[in-house]
Protein backbone atom coordinates (compact mmCIF):
# COMPACT_ATOMS: atom_id res chain seq x y z
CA UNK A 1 21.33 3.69 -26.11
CA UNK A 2 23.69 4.84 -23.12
CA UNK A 3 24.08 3.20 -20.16
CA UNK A 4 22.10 5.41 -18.16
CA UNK A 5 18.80 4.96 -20.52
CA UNK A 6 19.54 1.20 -20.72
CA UNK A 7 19.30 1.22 -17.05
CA UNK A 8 16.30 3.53 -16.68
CA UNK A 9 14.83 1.10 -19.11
CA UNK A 10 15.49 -2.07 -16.99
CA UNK A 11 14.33 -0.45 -13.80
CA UNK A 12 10.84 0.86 -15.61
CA UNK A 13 10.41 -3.01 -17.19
CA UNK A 14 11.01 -4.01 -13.88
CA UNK A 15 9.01 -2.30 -11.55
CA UNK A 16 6.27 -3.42 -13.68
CA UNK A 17 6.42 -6.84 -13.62
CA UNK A 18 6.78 -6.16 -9.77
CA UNK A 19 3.30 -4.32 -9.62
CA UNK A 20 2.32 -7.18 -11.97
CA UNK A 21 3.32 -9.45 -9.55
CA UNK A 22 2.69 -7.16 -6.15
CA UNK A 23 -0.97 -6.86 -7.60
CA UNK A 24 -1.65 -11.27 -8.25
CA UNK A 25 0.18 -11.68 -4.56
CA UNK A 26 -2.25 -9.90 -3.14
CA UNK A 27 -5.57 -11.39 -4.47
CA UNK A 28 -3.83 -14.91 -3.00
CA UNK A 29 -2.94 -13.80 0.19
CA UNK A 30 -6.64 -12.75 1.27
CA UNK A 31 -9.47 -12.69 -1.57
CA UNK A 32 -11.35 -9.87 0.07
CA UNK A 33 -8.24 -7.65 0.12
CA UNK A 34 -6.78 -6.07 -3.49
CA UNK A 35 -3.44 -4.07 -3.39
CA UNK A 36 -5.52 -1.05 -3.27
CA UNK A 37 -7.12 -2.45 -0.66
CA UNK A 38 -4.10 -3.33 1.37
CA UNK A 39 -2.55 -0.13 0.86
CA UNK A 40 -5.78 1.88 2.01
CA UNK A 41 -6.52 -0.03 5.07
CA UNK A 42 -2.75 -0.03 5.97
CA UNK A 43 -2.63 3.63 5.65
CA UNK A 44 -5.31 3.83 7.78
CA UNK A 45 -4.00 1.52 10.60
CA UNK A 46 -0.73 3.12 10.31
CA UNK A 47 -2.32 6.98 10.95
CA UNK A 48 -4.80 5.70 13.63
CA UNK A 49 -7.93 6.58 10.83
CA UNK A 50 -8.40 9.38 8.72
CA UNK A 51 -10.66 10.68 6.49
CA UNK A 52 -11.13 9.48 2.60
CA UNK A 53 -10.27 12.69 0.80
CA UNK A 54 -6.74 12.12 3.41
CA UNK A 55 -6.50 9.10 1.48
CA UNK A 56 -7.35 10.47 -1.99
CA UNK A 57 -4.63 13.15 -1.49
CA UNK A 58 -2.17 10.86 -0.34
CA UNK A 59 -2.34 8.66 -2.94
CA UNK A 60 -2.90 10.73 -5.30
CA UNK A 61 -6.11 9.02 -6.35
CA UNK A 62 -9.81 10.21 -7.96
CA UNK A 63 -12.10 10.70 -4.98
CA UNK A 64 -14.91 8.15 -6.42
CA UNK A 65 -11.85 5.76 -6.87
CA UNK A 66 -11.32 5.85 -3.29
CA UNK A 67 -14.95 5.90 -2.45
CA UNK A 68 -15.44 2.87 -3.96
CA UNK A 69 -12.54 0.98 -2.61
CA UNK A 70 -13.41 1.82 0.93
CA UNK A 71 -17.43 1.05 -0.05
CA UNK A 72 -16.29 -2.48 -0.56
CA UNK A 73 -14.38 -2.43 2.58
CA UNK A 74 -17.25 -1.15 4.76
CA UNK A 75 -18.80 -3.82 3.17
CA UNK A 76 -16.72 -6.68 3.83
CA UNK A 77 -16.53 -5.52 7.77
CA UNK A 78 -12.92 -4.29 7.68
CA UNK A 79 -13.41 -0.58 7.62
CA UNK A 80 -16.02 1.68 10.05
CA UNK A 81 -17.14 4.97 9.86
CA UNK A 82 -16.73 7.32 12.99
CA UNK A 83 -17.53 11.31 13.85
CA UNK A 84 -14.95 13.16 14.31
CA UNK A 85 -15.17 14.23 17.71
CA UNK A 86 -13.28 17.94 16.79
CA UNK A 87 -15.92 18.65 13.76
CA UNK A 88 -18.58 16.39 13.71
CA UNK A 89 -19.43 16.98 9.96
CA UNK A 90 -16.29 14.71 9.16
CA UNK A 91 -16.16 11.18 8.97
CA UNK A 92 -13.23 9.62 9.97
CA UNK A 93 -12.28 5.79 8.59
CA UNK A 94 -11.16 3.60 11.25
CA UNK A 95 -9.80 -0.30 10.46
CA UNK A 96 -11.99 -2.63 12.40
CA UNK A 97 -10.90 -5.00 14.38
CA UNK A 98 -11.62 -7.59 11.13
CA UNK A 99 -9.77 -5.27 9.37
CA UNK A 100 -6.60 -5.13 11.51
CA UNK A 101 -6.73 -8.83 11.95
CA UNK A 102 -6.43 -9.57 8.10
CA UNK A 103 -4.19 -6.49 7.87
CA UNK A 104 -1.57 -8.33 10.16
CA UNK A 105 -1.96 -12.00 8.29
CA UNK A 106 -1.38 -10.54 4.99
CA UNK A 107 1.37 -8.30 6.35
CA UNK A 108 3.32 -11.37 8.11
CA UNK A 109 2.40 -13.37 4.69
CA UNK A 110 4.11 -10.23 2.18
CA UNK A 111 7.36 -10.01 4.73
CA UNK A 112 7.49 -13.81 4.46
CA UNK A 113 6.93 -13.83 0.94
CA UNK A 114 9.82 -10.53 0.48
CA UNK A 115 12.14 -12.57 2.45
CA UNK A 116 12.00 -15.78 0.74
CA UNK A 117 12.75 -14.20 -2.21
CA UNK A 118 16.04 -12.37 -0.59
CA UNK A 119 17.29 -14.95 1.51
CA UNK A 120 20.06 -15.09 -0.20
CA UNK A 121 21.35 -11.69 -0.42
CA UNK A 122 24.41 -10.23 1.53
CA UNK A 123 22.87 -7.54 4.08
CA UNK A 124 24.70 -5.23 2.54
CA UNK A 125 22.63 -5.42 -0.64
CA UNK A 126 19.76 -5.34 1.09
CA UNK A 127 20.70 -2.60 3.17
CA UNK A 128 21.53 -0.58 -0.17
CA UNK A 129 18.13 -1.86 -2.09
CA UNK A 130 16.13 -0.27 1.12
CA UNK A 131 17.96 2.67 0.56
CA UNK A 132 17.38 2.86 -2.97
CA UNK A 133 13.84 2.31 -2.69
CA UNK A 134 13.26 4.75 -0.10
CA UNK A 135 14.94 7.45 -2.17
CA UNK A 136 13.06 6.62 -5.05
CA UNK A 137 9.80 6.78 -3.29
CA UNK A 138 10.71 10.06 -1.26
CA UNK A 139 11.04 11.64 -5.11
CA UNK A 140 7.50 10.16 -6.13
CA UNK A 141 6.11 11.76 -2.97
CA UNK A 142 7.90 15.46 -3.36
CA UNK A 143 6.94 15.06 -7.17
CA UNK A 144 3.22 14.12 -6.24
């Protein structure tokens, strides 16, 4: 094996046990709130609401498989429905304020949680793991 598939290797084994682990975090930090959960109702607080084939398309996700994640987030008061004001055949999904409430606890809880596990790093290896990380996701995305 070359070094380049060795490392491609190592970086696949170890972004999974980081979902692995991304995915238990998050049932601890708020047990209303999976990752997809998190990630959905952060999108949505982040864009200021939008509508749930936005978030099937930007996630790349089945519509039913987003349907169902923001049912049970309707549900548990954290996500609201509203017209659109320019087309009022579209819905538009707002957080609530339950929702942005949580959304902030478990946000402040995951930076906590990232940092404890980097305290120790130089800056500049930080610095250079953001930028790796971004880069890597920017590919997903133009891939997607």
């Amino acid at each position: 094996m070359t070094d380049r598939e060795t490392a491609v290797e190592t970086i696949q084994r170890e972004m999974t046990s980081f979902a692995r682990r991304a995915r238990a975090m998050a049932g601890r930090m708020h047990p209303e709130l999976s990752l997809v959960s998190y990630t959905l109702l952060s999108h949505l607080d982040e864009k200021g609401g939008c509508r749930a084939t936005d978030l099937a398309a930007h996630y790349a996700l089945d519509k039913s498989t987003v349907s169902r994640q923001v049912s049970a987030l309707e549900r548990a008061g954290l996500v609201m429905r509203r017209v659109d004001p320019d087309d009022h055949r579209v819905q538009v999904l707002h957080p609530t304020e339950a929702g942005a409430d949580i959304l902030a606890q478990v946000t402040v809880s995951r930076r906590q949680a990232f940092q404890e596990r980097v305290t120790d790093w130089p800056e500049e290896d930080l610095v250079r793991f953001a930028a790796y990380l971004l880069r890597y996701n920017a590919q997903v995305q133009d891939d997607a």
